[in-house]
Protein backbone atom coordinates (compact mmCIF):
# COMPACT_ATOMS: atom_id res chain seq x y z
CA UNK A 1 119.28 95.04 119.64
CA UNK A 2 117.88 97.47 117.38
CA UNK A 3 114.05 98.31 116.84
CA UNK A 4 114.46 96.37 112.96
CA UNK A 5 115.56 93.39 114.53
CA UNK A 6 113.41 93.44 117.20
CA UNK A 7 110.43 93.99 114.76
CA UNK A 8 111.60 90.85 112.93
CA UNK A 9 111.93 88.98 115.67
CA UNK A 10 108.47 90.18 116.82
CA UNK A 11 107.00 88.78 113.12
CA UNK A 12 108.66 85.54 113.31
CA UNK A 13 107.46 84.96 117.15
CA UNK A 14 103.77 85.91 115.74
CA UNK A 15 103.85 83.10 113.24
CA UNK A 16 105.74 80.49 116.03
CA UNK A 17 102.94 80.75 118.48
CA UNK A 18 100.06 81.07 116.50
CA UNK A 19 98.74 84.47 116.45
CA UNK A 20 99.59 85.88 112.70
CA UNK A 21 100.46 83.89 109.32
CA UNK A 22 101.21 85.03 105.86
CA UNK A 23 97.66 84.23 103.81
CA UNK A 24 98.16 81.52 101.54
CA UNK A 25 101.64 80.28 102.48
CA UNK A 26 101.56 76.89 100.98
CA UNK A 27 101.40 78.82 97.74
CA UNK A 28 104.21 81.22 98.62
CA UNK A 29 101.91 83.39 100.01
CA UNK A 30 99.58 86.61 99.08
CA UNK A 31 101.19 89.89 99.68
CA UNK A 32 100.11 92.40 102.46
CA UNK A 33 97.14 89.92 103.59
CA UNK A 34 97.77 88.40 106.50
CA UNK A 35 95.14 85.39 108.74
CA UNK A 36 95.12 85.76 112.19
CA UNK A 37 95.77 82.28 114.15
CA UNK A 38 94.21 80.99 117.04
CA UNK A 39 95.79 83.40 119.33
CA UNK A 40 95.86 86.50 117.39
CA UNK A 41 91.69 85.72 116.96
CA UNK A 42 91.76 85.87 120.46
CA UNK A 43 93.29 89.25 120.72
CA UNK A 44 92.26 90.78 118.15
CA UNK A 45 88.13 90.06 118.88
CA UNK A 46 89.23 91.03 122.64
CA UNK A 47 90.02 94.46 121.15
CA UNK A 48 87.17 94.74 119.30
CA UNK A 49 85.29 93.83 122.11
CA UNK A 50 86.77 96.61 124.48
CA UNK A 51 86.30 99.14 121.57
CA UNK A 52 82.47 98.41 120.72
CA UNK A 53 81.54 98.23 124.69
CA UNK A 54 83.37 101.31 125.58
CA UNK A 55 82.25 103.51 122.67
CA UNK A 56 78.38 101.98 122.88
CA UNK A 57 77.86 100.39 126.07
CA UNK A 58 78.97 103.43 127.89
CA UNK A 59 77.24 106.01 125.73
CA UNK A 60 73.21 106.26 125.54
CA UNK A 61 73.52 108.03 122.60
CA UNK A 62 75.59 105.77 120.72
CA UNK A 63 74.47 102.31 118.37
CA UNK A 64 75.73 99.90 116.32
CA UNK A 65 75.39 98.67 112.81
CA UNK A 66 76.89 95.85 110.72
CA UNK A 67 76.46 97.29 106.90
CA UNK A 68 77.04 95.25 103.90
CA UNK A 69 80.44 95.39 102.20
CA UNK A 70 79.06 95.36 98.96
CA UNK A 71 77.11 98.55 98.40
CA UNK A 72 75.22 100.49 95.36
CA UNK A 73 78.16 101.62 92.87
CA UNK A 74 77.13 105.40 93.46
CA UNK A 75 77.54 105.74 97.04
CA UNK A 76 81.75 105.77 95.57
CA UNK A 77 80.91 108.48 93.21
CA UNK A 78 78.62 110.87 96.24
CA UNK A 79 81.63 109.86 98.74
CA UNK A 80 84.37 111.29 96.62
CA UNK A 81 86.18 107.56 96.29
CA UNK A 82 85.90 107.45 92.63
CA UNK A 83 87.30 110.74 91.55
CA UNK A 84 89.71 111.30 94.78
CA UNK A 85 91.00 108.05 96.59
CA UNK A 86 94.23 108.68 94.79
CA UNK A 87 98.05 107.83 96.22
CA UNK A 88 100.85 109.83 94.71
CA UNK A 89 102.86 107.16 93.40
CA UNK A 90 107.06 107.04 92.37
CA UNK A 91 109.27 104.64 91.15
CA UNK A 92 112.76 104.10 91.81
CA UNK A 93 114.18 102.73 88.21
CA UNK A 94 116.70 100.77 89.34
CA UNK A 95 115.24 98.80 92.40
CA UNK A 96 111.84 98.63 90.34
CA UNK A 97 110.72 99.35 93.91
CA UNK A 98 107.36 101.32 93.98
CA UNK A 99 107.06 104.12 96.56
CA UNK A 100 103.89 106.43 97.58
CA UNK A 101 105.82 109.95 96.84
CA UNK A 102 104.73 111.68 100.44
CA UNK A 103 105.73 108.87 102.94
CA UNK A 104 108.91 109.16 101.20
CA UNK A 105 108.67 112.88 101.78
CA UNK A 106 107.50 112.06 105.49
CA UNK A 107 109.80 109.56 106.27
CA UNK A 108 112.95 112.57 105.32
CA UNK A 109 110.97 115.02 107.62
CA UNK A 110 110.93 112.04 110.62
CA UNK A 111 114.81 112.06 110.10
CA UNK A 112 115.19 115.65 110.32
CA UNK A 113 113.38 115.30 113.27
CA UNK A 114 115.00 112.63 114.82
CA UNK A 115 118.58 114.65 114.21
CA UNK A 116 117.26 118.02 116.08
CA UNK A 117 116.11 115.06 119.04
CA UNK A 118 119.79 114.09 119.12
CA UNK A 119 121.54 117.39 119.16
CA UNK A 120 118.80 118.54 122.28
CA UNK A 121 120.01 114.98 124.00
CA UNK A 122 124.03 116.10 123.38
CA UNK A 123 122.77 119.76 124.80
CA UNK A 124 121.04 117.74 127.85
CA UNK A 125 124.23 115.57 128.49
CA UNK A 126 126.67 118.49 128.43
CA UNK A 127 124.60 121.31 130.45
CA UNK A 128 123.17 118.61 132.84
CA UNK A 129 120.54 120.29 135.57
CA UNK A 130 121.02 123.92 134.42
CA UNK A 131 119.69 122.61 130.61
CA UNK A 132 116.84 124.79 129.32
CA UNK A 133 115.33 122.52 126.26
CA UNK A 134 113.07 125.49 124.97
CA UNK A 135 116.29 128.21 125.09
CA UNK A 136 118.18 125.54 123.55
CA UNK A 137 116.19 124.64 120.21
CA UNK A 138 115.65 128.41 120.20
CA UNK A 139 119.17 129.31 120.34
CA UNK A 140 121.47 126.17 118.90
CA UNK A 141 123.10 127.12 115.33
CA UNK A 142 122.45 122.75 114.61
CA UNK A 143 119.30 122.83 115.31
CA UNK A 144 118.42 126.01 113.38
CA UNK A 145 119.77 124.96 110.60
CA UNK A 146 117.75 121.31 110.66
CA UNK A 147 114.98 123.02 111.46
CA UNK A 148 114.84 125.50 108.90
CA UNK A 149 115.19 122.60 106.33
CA UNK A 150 112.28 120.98 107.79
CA UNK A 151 110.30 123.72 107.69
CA UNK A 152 111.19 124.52 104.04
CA UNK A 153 110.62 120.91 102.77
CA UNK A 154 106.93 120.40 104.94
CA UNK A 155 105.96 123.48 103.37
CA UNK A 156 106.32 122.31 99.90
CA UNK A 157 104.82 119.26 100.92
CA UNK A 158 101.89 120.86 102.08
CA UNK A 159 101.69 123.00 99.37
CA UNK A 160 102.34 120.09 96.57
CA UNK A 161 99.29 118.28 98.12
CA UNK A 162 96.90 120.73 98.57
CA UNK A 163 97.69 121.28 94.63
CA UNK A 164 97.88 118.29 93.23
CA UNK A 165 100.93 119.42 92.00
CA UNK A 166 102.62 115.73 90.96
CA UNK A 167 106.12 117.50 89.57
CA UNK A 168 106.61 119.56 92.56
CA UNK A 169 106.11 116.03 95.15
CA UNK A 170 109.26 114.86 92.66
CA UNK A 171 111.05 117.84 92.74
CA UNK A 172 111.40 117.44 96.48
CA UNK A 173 112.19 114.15 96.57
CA UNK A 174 115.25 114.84 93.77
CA UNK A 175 116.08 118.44 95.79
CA UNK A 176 116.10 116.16 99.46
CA UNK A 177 118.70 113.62 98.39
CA UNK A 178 115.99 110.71 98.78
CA UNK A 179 117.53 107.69 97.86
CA UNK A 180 115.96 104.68 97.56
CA UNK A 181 115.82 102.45 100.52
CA UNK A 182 116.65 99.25 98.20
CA UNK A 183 119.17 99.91 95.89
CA UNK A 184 120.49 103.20 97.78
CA UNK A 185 120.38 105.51 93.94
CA UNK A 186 117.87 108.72 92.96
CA UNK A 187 116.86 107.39 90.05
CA UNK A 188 112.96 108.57 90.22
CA UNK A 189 110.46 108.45 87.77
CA UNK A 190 107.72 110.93 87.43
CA UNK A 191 104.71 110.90 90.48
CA UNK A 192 101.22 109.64 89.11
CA UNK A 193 98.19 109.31 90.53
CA UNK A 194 96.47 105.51 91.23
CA UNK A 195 93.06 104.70 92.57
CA UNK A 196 93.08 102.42 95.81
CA UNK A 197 89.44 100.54 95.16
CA UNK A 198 89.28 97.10 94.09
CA UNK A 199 86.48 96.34 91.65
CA UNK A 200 84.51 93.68 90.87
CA UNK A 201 81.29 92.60 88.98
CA UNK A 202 77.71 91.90 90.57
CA UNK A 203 76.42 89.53 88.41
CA UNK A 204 77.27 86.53 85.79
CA UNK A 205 78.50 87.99 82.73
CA UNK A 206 81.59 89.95 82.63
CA UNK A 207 81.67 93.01 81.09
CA UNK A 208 77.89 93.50 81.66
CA UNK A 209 77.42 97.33 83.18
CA UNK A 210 77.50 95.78 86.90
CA UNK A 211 80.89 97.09 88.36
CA UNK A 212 80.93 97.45 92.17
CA UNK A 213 83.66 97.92 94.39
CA UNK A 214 85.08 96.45 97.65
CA UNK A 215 84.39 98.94 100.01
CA UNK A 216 87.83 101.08 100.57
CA UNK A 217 86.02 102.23 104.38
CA UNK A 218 83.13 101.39 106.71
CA UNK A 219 81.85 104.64 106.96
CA UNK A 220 79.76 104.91 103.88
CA UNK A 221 77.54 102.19 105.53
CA UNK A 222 76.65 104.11 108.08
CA UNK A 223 75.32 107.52 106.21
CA UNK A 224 73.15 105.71 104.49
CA UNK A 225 71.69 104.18 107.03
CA UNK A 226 71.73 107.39 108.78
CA UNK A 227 67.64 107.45 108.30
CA UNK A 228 66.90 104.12 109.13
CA UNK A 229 68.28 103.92 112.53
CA UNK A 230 67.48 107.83 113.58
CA UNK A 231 63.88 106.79 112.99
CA UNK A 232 63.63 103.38 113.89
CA UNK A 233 65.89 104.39 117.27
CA UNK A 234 64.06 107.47 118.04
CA UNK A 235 67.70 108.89 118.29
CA UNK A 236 67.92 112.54 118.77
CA UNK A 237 70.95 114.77 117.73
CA UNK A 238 74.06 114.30 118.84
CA UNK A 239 73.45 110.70 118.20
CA UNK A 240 76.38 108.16 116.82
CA UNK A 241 76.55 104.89 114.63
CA UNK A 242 79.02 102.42 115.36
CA UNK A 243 80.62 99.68 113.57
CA UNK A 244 83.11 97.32 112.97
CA UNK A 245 84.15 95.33 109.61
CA UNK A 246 86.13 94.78 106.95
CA UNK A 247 87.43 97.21 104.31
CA UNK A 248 89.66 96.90 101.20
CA UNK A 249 92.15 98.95 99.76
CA UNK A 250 94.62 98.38 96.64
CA UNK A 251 97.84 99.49 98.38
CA UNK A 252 100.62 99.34 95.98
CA UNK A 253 102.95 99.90 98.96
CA UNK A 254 101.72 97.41 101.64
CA UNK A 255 104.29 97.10 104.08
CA UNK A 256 105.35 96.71 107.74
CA UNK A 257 103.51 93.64 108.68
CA UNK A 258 99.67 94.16 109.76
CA UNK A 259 100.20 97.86 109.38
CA UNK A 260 99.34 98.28 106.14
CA UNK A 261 97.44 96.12 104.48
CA UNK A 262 94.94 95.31 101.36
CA UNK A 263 92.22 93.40 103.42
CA UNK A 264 91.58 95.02 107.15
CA UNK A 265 89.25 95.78 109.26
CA UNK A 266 88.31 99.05 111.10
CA UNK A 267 86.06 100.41 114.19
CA UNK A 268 84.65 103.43 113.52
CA UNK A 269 82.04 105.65 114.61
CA UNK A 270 80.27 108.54 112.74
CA UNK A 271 78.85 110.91 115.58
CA UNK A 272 76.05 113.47 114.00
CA UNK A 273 75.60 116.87 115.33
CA UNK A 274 74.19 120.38 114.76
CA UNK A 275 75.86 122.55 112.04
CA UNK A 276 77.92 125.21 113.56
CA UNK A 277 78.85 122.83 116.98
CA UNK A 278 81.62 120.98 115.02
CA UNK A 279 84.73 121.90 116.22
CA UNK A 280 83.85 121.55 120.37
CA UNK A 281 82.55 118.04 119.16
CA UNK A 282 85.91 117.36 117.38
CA UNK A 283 87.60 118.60 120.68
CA UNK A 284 85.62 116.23 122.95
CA UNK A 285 86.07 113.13 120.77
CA UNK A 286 90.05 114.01 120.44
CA UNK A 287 90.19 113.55 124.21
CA UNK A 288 87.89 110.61 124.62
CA UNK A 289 89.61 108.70 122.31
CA UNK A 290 93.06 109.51 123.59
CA UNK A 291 91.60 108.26 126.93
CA UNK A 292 90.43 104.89 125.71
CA UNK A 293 94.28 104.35 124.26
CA UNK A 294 95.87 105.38 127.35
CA UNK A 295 93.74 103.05 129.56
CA UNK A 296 94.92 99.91 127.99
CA UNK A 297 98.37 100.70 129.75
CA UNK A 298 100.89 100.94 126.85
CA UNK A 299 102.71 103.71 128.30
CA UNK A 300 101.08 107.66 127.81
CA UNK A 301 104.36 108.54 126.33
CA UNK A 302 103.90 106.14 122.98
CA UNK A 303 100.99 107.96 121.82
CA UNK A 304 100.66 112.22 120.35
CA UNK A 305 98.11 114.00 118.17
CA UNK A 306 99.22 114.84 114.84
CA UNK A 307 97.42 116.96 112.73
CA UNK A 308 96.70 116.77 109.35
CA UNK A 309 99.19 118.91 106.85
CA UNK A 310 96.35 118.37 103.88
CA UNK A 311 92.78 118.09 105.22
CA UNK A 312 90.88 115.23 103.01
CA UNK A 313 88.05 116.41 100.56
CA UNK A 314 85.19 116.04 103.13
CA UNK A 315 86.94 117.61 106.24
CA UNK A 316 87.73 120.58 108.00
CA UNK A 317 89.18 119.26 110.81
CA UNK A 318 91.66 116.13 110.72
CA UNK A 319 93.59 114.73 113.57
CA UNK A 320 95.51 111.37 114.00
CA UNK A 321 96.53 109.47 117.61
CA UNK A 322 99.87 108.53 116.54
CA UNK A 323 101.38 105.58 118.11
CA UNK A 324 105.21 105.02 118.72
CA UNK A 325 105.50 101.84 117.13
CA UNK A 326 109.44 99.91 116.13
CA UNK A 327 109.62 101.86 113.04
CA UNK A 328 108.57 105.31 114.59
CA UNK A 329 105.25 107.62 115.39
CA UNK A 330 102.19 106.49 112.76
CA UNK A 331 98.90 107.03 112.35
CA UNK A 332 96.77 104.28 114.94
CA UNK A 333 93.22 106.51 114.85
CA UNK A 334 91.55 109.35 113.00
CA UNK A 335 89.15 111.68 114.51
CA UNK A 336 87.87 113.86 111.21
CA UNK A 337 85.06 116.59 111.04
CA UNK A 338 83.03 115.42 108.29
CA UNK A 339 81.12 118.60 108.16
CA UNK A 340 77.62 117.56 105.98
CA UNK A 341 79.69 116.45 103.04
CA UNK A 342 78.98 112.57 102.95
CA UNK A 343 75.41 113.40 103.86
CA UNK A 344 74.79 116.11 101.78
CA UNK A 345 76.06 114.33 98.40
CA UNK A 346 73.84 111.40 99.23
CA UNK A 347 71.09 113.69 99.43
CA UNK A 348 71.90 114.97 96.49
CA UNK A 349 72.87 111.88 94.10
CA UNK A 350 69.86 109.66 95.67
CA UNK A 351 67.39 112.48 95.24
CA UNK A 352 65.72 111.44 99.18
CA UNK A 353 66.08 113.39 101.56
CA UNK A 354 67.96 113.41 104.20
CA UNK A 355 67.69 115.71 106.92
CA UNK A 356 66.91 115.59 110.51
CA UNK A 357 63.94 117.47 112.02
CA UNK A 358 64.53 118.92 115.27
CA UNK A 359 61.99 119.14 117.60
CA UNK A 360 63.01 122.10 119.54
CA UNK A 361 63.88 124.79 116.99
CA UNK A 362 61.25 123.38 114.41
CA UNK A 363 63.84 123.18 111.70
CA UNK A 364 65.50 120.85 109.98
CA UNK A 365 68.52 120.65 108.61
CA UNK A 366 71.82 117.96 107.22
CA UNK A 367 73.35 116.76 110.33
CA UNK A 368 77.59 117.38 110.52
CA UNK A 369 79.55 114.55 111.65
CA UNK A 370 82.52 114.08 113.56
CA UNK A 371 84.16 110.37 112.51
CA UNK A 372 86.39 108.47 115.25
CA UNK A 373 87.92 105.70 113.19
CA UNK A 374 90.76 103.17 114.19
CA UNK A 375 91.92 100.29 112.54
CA UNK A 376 91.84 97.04 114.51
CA UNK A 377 94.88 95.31 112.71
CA UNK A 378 97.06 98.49 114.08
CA UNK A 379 95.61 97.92 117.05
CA UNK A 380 96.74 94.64 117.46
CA UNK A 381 100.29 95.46 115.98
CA UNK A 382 100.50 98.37 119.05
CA UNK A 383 99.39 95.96 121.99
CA UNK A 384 101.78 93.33 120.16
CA UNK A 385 105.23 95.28 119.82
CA UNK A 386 104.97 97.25 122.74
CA UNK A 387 104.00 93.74 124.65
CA UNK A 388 107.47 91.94 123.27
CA UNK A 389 110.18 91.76 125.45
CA UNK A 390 113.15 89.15 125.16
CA UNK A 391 114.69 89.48 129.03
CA UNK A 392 117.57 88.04 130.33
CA UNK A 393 117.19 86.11 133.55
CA UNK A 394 119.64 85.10 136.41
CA UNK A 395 122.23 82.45 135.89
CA UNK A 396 122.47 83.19 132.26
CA UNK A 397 118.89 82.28 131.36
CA UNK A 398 116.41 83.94 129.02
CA UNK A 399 112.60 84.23 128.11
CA UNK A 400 110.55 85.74 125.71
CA UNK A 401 107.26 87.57 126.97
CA UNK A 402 104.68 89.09 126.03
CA UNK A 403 103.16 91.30 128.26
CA UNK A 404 99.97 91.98 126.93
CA UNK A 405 97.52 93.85 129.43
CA UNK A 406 95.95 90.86 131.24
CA UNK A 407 92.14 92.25 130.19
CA UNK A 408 93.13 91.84 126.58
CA UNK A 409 95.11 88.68 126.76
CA UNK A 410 94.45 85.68 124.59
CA UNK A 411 94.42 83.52 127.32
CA UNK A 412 93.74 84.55 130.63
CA UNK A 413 94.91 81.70 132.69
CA UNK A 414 96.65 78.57 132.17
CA UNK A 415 96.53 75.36 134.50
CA UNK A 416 99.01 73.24 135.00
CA UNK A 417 99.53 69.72 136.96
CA UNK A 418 102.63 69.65 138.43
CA UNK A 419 103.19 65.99 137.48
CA UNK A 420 101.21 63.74 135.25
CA UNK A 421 100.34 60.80 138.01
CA UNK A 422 98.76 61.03 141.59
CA UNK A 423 95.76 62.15 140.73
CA UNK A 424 97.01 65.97 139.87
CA UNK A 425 96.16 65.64 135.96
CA UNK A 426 92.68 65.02 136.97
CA UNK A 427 91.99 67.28 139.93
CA UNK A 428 94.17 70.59 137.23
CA UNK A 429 91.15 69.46 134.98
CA UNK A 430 88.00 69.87 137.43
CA UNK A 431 89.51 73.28 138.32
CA UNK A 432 90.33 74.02 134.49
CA UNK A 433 86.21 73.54 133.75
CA UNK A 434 85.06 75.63 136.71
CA UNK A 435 87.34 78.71 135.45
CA UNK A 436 86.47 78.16 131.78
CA UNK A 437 82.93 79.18 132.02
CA UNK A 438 84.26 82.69 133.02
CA UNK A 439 87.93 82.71 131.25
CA UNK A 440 89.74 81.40 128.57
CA UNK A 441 92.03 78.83 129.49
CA UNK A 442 94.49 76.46 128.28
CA UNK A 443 95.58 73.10 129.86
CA UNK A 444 99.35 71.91 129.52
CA UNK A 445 100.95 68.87 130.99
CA UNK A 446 104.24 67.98 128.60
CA UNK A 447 107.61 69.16 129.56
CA UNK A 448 108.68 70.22 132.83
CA UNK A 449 106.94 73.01 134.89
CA UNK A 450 109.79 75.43 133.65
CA UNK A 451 109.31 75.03 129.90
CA UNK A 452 105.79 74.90 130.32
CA UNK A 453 106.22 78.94 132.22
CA UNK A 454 107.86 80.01 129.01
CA UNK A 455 105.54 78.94 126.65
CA UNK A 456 102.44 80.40 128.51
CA UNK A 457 104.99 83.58 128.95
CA UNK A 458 105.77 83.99 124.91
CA UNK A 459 101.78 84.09 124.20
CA UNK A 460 101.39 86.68 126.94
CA UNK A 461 99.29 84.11 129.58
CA UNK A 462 99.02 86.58 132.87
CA UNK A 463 98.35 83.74 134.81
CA UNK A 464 99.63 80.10 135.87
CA UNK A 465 97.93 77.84 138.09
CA UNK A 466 100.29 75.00 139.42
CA UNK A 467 98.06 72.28 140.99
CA UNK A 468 100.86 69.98 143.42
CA UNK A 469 99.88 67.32 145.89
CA UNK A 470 99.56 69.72 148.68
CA UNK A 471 96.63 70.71 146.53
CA UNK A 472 95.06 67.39 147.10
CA UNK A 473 95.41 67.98 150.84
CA UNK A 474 94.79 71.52 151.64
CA UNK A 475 92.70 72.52 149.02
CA UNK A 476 94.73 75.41 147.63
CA UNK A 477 97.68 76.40 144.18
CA UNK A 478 99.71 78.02 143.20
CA UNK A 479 99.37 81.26 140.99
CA UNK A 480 102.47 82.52 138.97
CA UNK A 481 102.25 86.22 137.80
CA UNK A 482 103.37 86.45 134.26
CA UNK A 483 105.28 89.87 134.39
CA UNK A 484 106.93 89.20 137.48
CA UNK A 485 107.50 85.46 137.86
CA UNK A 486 106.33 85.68 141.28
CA UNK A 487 104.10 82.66 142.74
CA UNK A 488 101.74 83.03 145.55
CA UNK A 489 99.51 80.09 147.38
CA UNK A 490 95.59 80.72 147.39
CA UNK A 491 93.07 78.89 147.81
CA UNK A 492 91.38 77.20 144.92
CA UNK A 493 87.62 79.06 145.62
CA UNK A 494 89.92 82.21 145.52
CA UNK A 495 90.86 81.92 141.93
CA UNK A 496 88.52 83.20 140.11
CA UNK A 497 88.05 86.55 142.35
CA UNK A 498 91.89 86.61 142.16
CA UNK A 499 91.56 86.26 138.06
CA UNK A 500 88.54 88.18 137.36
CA UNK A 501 89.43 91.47 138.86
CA UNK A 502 92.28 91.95 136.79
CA UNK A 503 91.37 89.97 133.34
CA UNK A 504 87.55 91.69 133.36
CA UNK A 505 87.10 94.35 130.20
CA UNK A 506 85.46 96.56 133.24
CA UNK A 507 89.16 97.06 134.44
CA UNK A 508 89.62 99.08 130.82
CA UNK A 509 85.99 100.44 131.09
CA UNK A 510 86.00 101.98 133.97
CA UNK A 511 89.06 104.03 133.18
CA UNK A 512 86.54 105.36 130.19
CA UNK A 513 83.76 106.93 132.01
């Protein structure tokens, strides 16, 4: 099965068991926005949950905010997001497909990439144990020549962007044999330029001079409340602001599920520092943040830095934690140095000031930031695709699980009477309300113990608790392991030891510190 069909299958098993729908479906639906269902709630607030306790429960330096999404018209214009927040933008005539011009460009350099990958696999196969990878891509007359062709079209990429230059991002596109993914033909128009905010008006009459926007990122929030917490905290530099919530973007080219989408939400945090200490900062939080992906147990190997080929207007420093999702390596975090742009304009636009004094060197001066910033719908996509698995079982049968890591599982545990008579209903239920005041649980009695596995399996349930009539007797269950279908007999005042130590956010948390 390839990674397409096992990314549709992944989509339609979302919407089956209640964890993502299609937003407004029973009037054929709203493009790129997406509701999360009773399960996906569950995951996705467990994320969040991880995220805001590791980055400010475990830092004393660290707090959190919740800023308005609506905020005053002119923070957009000091931020940049009114002149800048552009995407390059093609069409394909015949398909009347719209494309932004540089994933296009991206997408050709992945492919190129993908092709030197194979030809070092072929070198590995043939050579065997005496295969040197490094003298290889050095050395092979293939992989030269794919390689020189990716160099030559990321440079012009790079290039294009850093100018602005909208005929050259075409040029490369026509001179790359991009074809469009729809109707398979070149026929490109011209790349133009189209702002990503959505606008609205604050106030009754339309048309009045009250345009505001949807805010396109969380971050603006937080430097202007940069002042209010440092002095109502006492907070002393390095100090961060943390936050989660909702931001809104115009993408033309929404696609790929939850990955990109109009209406998400993000966790980010906007760390302030002294002028000149930037780039160790930006080294720290590159590694922390790699750390806090890696302890959720996805496999080391899915995730790589990527650095930025054109630095945004406010940085000079841009990384992104890629993540290997079905349709290849993309962008799950950015860690950016902000250097004192955002602040700086706001000091200069509001006319306030907005400095910190510091009490050791008796100056002050516009703080720099470093921003860690991760969007919590990716998130979920990561935890989601990498938890799928359709397995094939002995004597012919098969089940679909997903093995999400048991701290940020929907539910936690599931308990089950063997049979709906004897008393077993009713003794599954006293143990069900002793373990919900720690864990979320589910109770299921229909179908037969078998079907009733699977369906706690598919919604990634890391535990099953089979109360039988030995129960009644002896006092003890039986727990079934999701990711191993193993079933061991405990007692029933074991259970929630047993549970907790591997559902508990401290089993993540701890890997943090």
């Amino acid at each position: 099965m390839t990674q397409e069909e096992v990314f549709k299958n992944l989509t339609a098993h979302c919407k089956e068991y209640g964890f993502i729908f299609q937003s407004s479906e029973i009037y054929d639906g709203l493009s790129a926005v997406y509701d999360y269902g009773q399960l996906g709630v569950e995951l996705k607030n467990n994320i969040k949950n991880y995220w805001w306790q590791a980055m400010v429960r475990l830092h004393d330096n660290i707090v959190g905010i919740d800023s308005a999404i609506f905020m005053h018209p002119k923070i957009w214009e000091a931020s940049g997001h009114v002149a800048a927040f552009n995407d390059p933008l093609i069409d394909n005539r015949d398909s009347k497909k719209r494309y932004r011009a540089d994933v296009l460009i991206e997408d050709f350099l992945a492919k190129l990439e993908e092709k030197i990958n194979k030809e070092v696999e072929k070198g590995r196969r043939k050579f065997g144990e005496t295969f040197d990878e490094e003298q290889f891509r050095a050395t092979n007359p293939n992989v030269l020549r794919i390689k020189a062709k990716y160099d030559e079209t990321h440079a012009r990429m790079v290039k294009a962007l850093d100018n602005n230059d909208l005929e050259e991002m075409r040029q490369i596109i026509i001179d790359s044999d991009i074809v469009c993914p729809i109707s398979g033909t070149k026929n490109w128009t011209d790349v133009r330029k189209f702002n990503l905010m959505f606008s609205t008006q604050l106030g009754n009459v339309s048309g009045e001079d009250g345009t505001i926007y949807l805010r396109p990122e969380t971050a603006q929030g937080i430097f202007v409340n940069f002042l209010n917490v440092q002095k109502t905290g006492r907070m002393k530099i390095p100090f961060g602001i943390a936050q989660i919530g909702k931001a809104f973007r115009n993408e033309i080219v929404a696609r790929q599920f939850i990955f990109r989408m109009r209406e998400f939400e993000q966790m980010e945090m906007q760390f302030f520092i002294k002028p000149g200490t930037e780039l160790d900062w930006f080294a720290k939080w590159k590694e922390t943040r790699l750390q806090w992906h890696k302890a959720i147990g996805l496999g080391d190997d899915k995730y790589r830095f990527h650095d930025h080929d054109k630095l945004a207007h406010y940085a000079n420093a841009a990384t992104d934690i890629e993540f290997n999702f079905p349709f290849g390596f993309k962008e799950l975090e950015g860690i950016h140095s902000r250097t004192d742009f955002d602040l700086g304009n706001h000091q200069r636009m509001s006319g306030r000031k907005i400095q910190y004094f510091d009490p050791e060197t008796q100056e002050s001066y516009v703080p720099y930031v470093i921003e860690t910033s991760i969007g919590v719908d990716r998130c979920v996509l990561a935890v989601l695709s990498s938890s799928y698995h359709e397995e094939a079982l002995e004597g012919g049968d098969t089940r679909v699980v997903l093995s999400i890591p048991p701290a940020l599982a929907p539910v936690k545990v599931a308990v089950l009477p063997l049979v709906k008579k004897d008393g077993l209903p009713e003794k599954a239920r006293e143990i069900l309300t002793a373990l919900r005041v720690d864990f979320n649980c589910q109770y299921d009695e229909k179908d037969s113990i078998g079907k009733r596995y699977r369906r706690q399996d598919a919604i990634g349930t890391p535990y099953c608790v089979t109360v039988d009539h030995d129960t009644l007797t002896d006092g003890t269950v039986t727990i079934r392991y999701r990711d191993t279908m193993e079933q061991e007999r405990v007692p029933i005042d074991a259970l929630r030891n047993i549970i907790f130590d591997k559902v508990s956010l401290n089993s993540l948390l701890t890997k943090n510190i």
